[in-house]
Protein backbone atom coordinates (compact mmCIF):
# COMPACT_ATOMS: atom_id res chain seq x y z
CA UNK A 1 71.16 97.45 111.39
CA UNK A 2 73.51 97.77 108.58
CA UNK A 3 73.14 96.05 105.51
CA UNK A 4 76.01 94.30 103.87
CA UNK A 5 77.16 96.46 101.15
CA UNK A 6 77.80 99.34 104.10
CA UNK A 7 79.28 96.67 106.81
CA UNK A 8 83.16 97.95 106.89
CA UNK A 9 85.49 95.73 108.82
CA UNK A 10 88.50 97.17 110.51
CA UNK A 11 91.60 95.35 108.81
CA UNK A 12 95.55 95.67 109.93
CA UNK A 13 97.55 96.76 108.18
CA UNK A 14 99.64 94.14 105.35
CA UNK A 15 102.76 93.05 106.72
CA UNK A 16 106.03 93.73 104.32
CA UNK A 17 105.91 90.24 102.29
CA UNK A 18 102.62 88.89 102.46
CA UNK A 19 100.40 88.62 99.37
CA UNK A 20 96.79 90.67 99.82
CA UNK A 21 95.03 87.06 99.09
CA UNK A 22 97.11 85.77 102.25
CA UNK A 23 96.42 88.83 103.79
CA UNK A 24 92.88 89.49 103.55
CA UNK A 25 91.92 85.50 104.30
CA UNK A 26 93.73 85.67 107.26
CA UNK A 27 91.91 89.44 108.45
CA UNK A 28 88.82 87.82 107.99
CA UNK A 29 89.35 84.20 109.85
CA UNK A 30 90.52 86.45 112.83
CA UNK A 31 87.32 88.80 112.58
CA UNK A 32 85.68 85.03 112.44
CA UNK A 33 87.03 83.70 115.39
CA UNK A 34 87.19 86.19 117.70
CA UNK A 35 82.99 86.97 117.03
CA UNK A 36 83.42 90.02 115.23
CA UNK A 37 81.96 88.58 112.22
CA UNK A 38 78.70 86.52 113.78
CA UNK A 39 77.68 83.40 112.54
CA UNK A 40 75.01 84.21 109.93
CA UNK A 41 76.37 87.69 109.48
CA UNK A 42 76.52 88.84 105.76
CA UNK A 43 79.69 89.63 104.11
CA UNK A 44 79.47 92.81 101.57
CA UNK A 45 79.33 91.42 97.84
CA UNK A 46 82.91 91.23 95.92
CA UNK A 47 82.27 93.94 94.13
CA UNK A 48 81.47 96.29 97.63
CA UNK A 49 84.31 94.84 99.43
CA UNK A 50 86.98 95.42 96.70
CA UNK A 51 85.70 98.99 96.76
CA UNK A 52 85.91 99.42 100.40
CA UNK A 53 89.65 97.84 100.26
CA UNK A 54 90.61 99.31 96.85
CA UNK A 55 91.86 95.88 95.57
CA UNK A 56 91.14 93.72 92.75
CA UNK A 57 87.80 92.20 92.59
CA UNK A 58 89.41 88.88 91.74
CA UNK A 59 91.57 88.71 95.06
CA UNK A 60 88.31 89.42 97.15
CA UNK A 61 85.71 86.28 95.19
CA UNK A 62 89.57 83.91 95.62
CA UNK A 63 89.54 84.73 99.09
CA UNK A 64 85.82 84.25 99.65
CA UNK A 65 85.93 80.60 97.67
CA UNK A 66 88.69 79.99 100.06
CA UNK A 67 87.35 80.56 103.07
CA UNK A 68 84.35 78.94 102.03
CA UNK A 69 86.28 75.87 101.07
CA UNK A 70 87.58 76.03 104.77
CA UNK A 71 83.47 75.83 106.31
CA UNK A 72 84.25 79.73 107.48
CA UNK A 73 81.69 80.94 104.83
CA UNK A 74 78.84 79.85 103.24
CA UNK A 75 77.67 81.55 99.88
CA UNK A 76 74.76 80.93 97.67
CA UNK A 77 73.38 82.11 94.05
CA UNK A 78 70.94 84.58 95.17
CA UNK A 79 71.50 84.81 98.62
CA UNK A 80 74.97 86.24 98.78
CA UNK A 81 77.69 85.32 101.26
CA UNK A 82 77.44 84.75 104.78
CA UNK A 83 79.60 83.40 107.84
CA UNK A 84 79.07 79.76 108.45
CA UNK A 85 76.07 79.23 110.65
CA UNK A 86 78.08 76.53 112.76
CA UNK A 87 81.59 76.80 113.60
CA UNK A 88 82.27 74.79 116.62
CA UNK A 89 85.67 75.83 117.18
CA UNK A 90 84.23 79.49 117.03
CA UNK A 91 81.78 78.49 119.30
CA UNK A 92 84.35 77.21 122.03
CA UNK A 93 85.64 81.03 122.66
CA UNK A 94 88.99 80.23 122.76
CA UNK A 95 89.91 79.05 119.76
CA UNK A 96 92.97 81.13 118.54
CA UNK A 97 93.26 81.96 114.63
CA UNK A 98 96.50 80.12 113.00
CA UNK A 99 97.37 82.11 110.20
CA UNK A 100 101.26 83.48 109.18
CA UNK A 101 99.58 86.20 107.01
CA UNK A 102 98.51 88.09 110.40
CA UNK A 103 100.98 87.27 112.89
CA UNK A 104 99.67 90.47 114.85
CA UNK A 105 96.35 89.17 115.06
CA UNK A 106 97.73 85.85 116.43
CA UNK A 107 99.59 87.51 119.02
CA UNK A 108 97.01 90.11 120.30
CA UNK A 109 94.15 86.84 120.40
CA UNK A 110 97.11 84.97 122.64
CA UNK A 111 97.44 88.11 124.96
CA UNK A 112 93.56 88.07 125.26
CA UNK A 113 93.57 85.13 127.04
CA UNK A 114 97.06 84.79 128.30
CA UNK A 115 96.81 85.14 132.12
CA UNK A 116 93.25 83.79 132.54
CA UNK A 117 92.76 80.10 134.92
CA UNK A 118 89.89 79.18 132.36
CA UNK A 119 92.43 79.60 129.14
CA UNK A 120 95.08 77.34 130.96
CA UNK A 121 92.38 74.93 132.37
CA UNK A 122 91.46 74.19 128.43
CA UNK A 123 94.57 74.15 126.99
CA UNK A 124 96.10 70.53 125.93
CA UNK A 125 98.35 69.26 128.67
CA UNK A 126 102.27 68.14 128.26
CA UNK A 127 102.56 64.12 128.70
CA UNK A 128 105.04 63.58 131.51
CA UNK A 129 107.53 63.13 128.77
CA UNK A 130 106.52 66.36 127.63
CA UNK A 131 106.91 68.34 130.59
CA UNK A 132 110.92 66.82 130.99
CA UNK A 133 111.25 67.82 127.23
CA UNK A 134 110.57 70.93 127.76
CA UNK A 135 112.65 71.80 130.43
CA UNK A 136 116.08 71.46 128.45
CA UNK A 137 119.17 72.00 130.00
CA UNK A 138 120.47 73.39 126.57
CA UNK A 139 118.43 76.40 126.34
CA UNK A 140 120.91 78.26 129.27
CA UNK A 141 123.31 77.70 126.21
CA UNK A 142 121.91 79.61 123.63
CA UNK A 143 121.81 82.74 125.90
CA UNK A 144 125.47 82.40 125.45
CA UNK A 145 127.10 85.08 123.07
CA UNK A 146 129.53 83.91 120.41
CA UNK A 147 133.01 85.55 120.58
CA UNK A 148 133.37 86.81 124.59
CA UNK A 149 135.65 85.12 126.57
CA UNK A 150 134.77 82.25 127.72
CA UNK A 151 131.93 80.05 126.48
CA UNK A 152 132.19 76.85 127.12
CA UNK A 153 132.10 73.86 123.97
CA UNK A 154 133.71 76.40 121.37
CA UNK A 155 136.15 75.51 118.77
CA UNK A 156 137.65 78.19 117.11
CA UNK A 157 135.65 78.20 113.90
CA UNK A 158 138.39 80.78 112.53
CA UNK A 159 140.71 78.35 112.56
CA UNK A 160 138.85 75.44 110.86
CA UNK A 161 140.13 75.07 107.11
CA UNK A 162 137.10 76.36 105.61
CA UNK A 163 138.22 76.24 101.57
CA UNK A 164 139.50 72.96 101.74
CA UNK A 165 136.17 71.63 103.00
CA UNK A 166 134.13 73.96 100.53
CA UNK A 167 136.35 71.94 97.78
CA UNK A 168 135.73 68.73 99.00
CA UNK A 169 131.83 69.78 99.57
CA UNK A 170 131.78 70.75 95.69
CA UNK A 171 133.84 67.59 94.57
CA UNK A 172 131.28 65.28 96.29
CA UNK A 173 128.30 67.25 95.00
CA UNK A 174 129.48 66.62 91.65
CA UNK A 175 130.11 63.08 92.40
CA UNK A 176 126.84 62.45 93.22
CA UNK A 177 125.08 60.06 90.99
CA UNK A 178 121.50 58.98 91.10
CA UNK A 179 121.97 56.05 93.23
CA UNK A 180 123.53 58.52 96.08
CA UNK A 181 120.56 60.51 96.44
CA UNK A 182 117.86 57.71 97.48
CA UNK A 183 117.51 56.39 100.77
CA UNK A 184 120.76 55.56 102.41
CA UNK A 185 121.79 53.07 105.36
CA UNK A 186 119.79 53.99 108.70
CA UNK A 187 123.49 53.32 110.24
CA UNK A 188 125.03 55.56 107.85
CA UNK A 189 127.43 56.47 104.92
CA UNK A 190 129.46 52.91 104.62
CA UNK A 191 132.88 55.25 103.31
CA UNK A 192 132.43 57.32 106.46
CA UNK A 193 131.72 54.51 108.65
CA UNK A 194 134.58 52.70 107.64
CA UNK A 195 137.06 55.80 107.57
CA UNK A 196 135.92 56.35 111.35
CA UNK A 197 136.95 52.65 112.10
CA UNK A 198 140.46 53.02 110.79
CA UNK A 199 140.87 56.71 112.43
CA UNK A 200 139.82 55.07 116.15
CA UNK A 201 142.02 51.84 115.99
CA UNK A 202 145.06 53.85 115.53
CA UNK A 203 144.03 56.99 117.45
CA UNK A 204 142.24 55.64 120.30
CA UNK A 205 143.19 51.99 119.88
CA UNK A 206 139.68 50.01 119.56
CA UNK A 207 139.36 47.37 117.77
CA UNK A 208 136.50 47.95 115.60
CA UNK A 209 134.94 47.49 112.39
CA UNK A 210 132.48 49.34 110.04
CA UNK A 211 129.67 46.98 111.05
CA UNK A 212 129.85 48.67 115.01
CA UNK A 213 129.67 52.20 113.70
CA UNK A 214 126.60 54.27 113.95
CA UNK A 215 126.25 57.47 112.24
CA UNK A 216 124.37 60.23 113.92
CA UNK A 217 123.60 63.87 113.93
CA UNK A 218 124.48 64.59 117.57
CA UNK A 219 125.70 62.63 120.95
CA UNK A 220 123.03 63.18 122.16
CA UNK A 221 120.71 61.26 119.68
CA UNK A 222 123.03 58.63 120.91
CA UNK A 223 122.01 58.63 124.18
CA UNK A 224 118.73 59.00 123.61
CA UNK A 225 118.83 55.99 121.43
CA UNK A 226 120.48 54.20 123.92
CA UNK A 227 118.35 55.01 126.56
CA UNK A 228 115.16 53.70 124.35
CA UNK A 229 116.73 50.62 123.57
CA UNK A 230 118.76 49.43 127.25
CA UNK A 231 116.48 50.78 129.54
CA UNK A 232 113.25 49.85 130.99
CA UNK A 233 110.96 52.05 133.50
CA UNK A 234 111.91 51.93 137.08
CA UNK A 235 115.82 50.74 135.53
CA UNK A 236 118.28 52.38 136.94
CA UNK A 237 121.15 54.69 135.32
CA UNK A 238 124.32 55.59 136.79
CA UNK A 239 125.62 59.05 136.08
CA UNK A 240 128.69 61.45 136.92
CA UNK A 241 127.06 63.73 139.87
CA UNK A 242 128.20 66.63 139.38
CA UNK A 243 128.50 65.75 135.13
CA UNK A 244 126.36 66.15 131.97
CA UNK A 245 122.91 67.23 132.70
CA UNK A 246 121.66 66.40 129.20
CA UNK A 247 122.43 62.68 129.59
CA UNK A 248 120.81 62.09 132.85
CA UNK A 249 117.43 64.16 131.36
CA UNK A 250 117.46 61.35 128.51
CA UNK A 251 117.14 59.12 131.24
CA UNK A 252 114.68 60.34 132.61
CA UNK A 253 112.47 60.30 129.72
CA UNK A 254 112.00 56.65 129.37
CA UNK A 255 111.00 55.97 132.96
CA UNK A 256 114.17 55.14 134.33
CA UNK A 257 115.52 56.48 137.64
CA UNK A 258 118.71 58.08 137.78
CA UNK A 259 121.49 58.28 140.82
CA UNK A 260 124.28 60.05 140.66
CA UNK A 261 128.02 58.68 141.54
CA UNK A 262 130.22 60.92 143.12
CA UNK A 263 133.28 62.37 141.39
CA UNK A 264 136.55 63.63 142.59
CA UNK A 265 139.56 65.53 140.65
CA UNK A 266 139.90 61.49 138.82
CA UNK A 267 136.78 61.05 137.67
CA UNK A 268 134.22 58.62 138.62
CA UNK A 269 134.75 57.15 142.24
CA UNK A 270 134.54 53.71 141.24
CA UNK A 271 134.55 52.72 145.13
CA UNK A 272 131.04 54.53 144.90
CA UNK A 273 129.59 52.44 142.57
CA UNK A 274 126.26 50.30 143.48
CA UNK A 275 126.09 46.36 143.33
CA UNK A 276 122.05 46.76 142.89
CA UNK A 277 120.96 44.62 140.37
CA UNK A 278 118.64 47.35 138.69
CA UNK A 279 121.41 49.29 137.81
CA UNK A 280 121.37 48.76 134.07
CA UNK A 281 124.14 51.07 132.76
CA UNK A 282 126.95 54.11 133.68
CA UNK A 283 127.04 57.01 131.70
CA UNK A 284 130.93 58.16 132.07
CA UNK A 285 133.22 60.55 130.69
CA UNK A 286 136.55 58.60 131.41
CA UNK A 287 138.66 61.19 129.12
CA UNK A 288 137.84 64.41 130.00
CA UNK A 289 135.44 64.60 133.00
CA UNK A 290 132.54 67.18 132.61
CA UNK A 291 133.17 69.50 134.14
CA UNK A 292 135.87 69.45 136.58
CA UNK A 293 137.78 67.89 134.16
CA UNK A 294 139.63 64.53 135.37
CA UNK A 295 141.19 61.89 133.46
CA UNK A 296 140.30 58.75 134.51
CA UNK A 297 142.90 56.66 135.59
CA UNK A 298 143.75 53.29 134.25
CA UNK A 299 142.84 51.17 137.65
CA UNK A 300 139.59 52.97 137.66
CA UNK A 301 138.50 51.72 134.34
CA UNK A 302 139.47 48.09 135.06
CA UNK A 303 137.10 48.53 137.93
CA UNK A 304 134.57 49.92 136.14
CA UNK A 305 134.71 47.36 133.66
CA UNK A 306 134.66 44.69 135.82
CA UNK A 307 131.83 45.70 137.54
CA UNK A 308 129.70 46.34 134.38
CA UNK A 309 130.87 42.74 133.62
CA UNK A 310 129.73 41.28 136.93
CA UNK A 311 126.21 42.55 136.88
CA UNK A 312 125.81 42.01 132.65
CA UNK A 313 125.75 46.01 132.66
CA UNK A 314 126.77 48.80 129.51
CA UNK A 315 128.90 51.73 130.00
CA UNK A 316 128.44 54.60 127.95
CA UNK A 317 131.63 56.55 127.43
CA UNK A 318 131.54 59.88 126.23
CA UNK A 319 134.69 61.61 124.49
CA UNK A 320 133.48 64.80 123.47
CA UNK A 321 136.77 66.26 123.17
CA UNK A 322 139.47 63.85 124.74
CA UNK A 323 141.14 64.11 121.23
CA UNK A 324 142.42 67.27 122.08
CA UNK A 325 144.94 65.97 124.70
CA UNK A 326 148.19 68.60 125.32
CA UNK A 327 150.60 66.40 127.48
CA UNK A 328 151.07 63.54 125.42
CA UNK A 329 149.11 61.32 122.75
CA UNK A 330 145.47 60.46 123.54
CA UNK A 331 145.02 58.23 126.40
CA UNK A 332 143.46 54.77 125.09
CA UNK A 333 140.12 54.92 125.16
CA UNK A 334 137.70 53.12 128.04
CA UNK A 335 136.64 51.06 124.75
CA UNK A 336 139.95 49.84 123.59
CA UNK A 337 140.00 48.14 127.23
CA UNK A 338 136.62 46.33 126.88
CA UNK A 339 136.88 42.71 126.44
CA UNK A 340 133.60 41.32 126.70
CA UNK A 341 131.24 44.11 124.30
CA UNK A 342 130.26 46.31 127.49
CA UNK A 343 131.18 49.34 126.12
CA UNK A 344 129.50 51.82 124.00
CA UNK A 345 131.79 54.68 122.63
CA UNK A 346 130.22 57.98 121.91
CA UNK A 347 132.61 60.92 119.63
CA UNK A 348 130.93 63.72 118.01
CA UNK A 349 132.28 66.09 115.66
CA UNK A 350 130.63 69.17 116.55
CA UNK A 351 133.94 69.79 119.16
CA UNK A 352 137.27 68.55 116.76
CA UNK A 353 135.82 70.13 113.24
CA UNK A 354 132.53 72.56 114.10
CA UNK A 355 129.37 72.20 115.62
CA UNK A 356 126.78 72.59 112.72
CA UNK A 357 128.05 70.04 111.13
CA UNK A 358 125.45 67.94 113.44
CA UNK A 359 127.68 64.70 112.76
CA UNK A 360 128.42 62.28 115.37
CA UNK A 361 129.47 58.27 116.24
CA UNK A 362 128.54 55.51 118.12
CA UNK A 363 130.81 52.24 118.32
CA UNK A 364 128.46 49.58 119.51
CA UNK A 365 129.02 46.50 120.57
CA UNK A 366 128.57 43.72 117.52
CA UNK A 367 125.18 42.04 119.49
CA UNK A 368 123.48 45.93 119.61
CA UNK A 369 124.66 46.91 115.74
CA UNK A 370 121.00 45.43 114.34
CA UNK A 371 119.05 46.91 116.77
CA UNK A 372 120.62 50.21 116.98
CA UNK A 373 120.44 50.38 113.09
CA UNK A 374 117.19 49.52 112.93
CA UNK A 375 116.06 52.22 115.77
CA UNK A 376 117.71 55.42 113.98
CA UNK A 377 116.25 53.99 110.93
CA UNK A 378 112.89 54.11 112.34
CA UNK A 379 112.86 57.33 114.23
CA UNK A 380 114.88 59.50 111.60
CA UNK A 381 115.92 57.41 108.60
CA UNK A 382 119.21 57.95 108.18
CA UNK A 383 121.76 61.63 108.33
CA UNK A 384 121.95 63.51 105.26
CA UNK A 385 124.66 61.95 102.53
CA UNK A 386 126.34 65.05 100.98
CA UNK A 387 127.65 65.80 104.71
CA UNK A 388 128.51 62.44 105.43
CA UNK A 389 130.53 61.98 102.44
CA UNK A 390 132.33 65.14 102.55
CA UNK A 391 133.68 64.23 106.18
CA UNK A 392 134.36 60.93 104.75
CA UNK A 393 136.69 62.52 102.42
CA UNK A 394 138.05 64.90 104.86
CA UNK A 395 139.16 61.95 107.07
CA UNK A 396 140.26 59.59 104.06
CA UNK A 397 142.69 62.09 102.65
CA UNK A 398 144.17 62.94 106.10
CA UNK A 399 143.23 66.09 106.59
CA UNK A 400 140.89 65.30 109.65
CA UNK A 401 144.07 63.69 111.18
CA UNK A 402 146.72 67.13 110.48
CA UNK A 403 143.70 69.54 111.87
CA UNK A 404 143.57 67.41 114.68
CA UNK A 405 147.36 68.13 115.54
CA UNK A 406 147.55 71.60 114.79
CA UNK A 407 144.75 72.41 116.71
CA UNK A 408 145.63 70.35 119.74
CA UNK A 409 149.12 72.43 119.50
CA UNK A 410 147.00 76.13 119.43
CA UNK A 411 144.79 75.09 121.63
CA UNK A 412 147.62 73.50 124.13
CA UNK A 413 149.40 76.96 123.71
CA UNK A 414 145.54 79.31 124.66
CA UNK A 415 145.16 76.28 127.67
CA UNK A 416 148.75 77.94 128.60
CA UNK A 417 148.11 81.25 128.77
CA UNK A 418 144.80 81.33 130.19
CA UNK A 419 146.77 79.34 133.25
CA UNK A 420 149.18 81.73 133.51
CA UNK A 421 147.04 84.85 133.02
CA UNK A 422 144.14 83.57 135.81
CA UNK A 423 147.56 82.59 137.95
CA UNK A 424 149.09 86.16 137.70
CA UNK A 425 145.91 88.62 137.60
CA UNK A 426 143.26 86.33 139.76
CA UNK A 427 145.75 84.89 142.31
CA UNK A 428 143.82 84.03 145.53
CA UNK A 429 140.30 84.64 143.57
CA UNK A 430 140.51 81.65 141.53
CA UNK A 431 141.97 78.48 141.62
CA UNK A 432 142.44 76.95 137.49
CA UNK A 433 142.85 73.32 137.91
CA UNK A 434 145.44 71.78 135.54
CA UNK A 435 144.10 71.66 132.04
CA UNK A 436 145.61 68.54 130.22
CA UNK A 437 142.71 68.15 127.67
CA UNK A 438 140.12 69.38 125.58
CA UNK A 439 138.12 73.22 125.14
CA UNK A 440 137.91 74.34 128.70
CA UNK A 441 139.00 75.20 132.12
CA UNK A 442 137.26 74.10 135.46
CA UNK A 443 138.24 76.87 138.30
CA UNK A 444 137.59 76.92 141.56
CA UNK A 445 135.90 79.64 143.34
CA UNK A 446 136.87 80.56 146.99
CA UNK A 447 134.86 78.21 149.44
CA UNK A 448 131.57 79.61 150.45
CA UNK A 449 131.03 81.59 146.66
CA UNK A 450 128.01 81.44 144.82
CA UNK A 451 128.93 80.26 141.56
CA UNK A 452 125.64 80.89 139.61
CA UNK A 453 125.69 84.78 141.38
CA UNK A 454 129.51 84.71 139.90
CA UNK A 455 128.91 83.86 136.08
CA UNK A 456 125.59 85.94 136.29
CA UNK A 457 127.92 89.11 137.42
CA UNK A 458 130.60 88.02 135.16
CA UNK A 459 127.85 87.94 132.37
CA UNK A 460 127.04 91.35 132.73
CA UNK A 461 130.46 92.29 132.14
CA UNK A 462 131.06 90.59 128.96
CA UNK A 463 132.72 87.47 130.37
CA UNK A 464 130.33 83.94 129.64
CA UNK A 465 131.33 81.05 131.93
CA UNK A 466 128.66 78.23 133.20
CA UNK A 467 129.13 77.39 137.53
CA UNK A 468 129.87 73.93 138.00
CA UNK A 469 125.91 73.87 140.00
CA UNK A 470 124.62 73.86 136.52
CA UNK A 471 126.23 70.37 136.18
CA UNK A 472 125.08 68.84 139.99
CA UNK A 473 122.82 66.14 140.82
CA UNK A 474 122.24 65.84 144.68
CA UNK A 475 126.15 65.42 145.82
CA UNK A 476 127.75 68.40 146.95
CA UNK A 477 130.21 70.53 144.31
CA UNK A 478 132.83 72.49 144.70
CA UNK A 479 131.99 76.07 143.81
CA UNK A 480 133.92 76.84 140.58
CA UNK A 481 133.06 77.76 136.79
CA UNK A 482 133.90 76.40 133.82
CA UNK A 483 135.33 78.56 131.19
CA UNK A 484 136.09 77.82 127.46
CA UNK A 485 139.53 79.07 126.49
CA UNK A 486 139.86 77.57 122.85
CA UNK A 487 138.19 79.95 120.92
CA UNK A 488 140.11 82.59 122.04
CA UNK A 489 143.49 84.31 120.92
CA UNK A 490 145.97 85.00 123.75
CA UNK A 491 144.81 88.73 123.32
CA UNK A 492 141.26 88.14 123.96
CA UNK A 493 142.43 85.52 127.18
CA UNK A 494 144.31 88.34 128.85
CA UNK A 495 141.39 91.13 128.51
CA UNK A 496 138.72 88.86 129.93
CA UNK A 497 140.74 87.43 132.65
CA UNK A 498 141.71 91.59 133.11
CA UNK A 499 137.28 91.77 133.13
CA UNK A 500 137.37 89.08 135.48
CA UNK A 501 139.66 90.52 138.43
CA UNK A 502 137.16 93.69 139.43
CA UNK A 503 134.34 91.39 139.33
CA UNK A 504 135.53 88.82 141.66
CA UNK A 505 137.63 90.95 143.79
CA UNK A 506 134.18 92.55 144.88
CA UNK A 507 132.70 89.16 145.88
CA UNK A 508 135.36 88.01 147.29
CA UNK A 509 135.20 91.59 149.73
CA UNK A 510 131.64 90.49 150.12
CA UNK A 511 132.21 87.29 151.44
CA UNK A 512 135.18 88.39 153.56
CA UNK A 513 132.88 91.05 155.29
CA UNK A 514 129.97 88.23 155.89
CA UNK A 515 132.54 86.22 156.99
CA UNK A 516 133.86 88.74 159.96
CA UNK A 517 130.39 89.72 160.50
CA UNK A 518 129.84 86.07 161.71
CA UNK A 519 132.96 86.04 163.74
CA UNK A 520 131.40 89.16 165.48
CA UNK A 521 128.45 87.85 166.09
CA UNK A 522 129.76 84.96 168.04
């Protein structure tokens, strides 16, 4: 048996960054865990080890305090050092070592027992909320790349007037006294709230006040909010089917069961709607339908309205982008209609100015502006203030309102082109239904496609566009793709629609062939 001063432990090698102290404490945690170092096993003395290692004797007795701090090692005068006697968690076998100074070691103990039915059976389980939060509809997003024609959502960030908002960023960090830079108002930055409340009575017409005005980091803490505080388990929502997946997974969270309401090239089929009394609230977007792209039309509202009023329901409207409306000024909002506080109104800012901004809105109605308050206070505190107060600015001195107008005219003039481009090079491949509003383009694919084979093929040529599946429920969708034309110059619309045309001429071939096949057949 060897004795301590010749015991030499195998060690990886020191990543680029990591302190030896770091280092070495996490090499010898892993050796601990994973048995190669016993329990009662002697370590070499500091002296030895620095030797073997060629570092500093100090590094080797701070590591070996440390780790006997921690209950790995034990260490007596006389008796030198020696791994703990009882580690229960090395004991268990399965333990995994958690150290950043040896990410190698980390992932080589995971692929030990990755794969193995007695490492799953002992692993902690997901809750049920767990299991729906980690199966986000947002993560098909991120595999989207920047820059190729067409992702869906994306403003062109070119365009944004990035040194005026740098000035105003460094005018209200100098502006910041010490009172600024305490705890703020769980419902937000009163300038901004207030600025927002004069913007949306004269651009979307509802009458609203500071008070109502609910500052967030994203639409969808809004919804999740909402969810928490309207709905109870076994409640029922109302949502768009096909429409937003990441509102109806909200939902879902807190128990309550969602149906889907059919939608046609208007919007919501109001005619659809249940009378159930368990059906708590609608989830619509009235402006811009997502994703095939309807406006909804004025006697549809009143008859939405009217039946939220009947059964003492809320609607949740969502304008993500209706702001950006080409034929015309901005239809009145759903809220600007409601006369008896049934509406909640939901903008965001990550579509008009850019999306890490992570500031949004909700306008709520004056009996839900405590609560609401009170629940972003307690699960976040409040947004950050230098952002808040910037924006504030930005809309105060009128420059939210002028970006808003010439973007609506660039991206009315890309909304033109990509029409005219998809109508001259994909004629009888794809059908672009009219584009009146917003970022993107809902077109139809030839009945019978596959949408989600379609954007995967288009994918692998360079072209990103999401198949109206990705948005259904349970009622049956045209097959079609939505395509994000803003943050694209007229150049870069006319070489991916050019990608496009190969692409779906060959599917379209496909289907034609399995469609005389069939013929033949019979």
């Amino acid at each position: 048996m060897k004795r301590a001063a010749e015991l030499e432990l195998a060690l990886a090698p020191r990543a680029e960054g990591v302190t030896l102290q770091r280092w070495l404490c996490g090499e010898l945690r892993a050796a601990i865990l994973a048995g190669r170092l016993a329990p009662g096993c002697r370590l070499p003395s500091t002296r030895d080890f620095a030797r073997q290692q060629a570092i500093s004797r100090g590094t080797v007795v701070a590591v070996y305090d440390q780790l006997i701090a921690e209950g790995y090692l034990s260490g007596a005068t006389g008796s030198g050092t020696t791994v703990a006697a009882a580690l229960p968690i090395a004991a268990a076998g399965t333990a995994q070592p958690r150290t950043s100074a040896a990410p190698g070691i980390a992932r080589a103990a995971a692929a030990d027992t990755a794969g193995t039915d007695d490492a799953a059976t002992k692993r902690p389980r997901l809750s049920r909320q767990g299991q729906l939060l980690a199966n986000s509809p947002f993560l098909s997003r991120e595999g989207m790349v920047l820059g190729r024609p067409f992702s869906p959502n994306q403003p062109d960030l070119g365009a944004f007037p990035h040194a005026l908002w740098q000035r105003l960023t460094h005018q209200q960090g100098r502006g910041l006294r010490p009172d600024d830079m305490g705890y703020g108002d769980g419902a937000g930055h009163q300038p901004l709230r207030r600025a927002i409340a004069e913007h949306l009575r004269y651009s979307q017409r509802i009458d609203c006040h500071a008070g109502q005005v609910m500052i967030l980091s994203s639409a969808q803490q809004a919804l999740d909010l909402c969810a928490r505080l309207l709905l109870d388990p076994g409640d029922t929502a109302l949502v768009e089917d096909p429409g937003y997946p990441g509102a109806a997974r909200l939902f879902e969270l807190g128990g309550a069961r969602v149906q889907g309401v059919p939608v046609d090239r208007l919007g919501l089929c109001t005619d659809a709607l249940p009378t159930a009394e368990e059906a708590r609230l609608a989830y619509v977007t009235a402006a811009h339908q997502s994703p095939l792209g309807g406006t909804l039309p004025l006697e549809r509202r009143l008859a939405l309205l009217a039946w939220a009023e009947a059964g003492r329901r809320i609607i949740i409207e969502d304008d993500y982008d209706g702001e950006y409306r080409f034929d015309g000024a901005p239809l009145p909002a759903l809220k600007s209609l409601d006369r008896h506080d049934r509406v909640i109104y939901l903008g965001t800012f990550s579509k008009l100015l850019f999306p890490a901004l992570r500031l949004a809105y909700a306008v709520v109605p004056e009996w839900l502006a405590e609560p609401f308050a009170s629940a972003i206070s307690l699960t976040v505190r409040h947004a950050p203030i230098l952002p808040q107060a910037v924006l504030a600015a930005f809309i105060g001195e009128g420059h939210f309102a002028r970006h808003l107008r010439q973007m609506r005219r660039l991206y009315g003039e890309r909304a033109a082109c990509f029409q005219h481009e998809c109508a001259t090079q994909l004629d009888g491949l794809l059908t672009v239904l009219p584009i009146t509003t917003g970022l993107d383009a809902t077109a139809l694919l030839p009945r019978g496609s596959d949408d989600r084979a379609v954007a995967a093929a288009l994918g692998a040529w360079g072209v990103e566009a999401r198949p109206i599946s990705f948005y259904g429920m349970g009622q049956p969708a045209p097959p079609g793709l939505v395509m994000g034309f803003s943050a694209c110059n007229e150049a870069a619309i006319r070489r991916g629609v050019a990608t496009m045309a190969p692409v779906l001429e060959s599917f379209n071939a496909a289907a034609a062939g399995n469609r005389g096949q069939a013929v033949a057949g019979v």
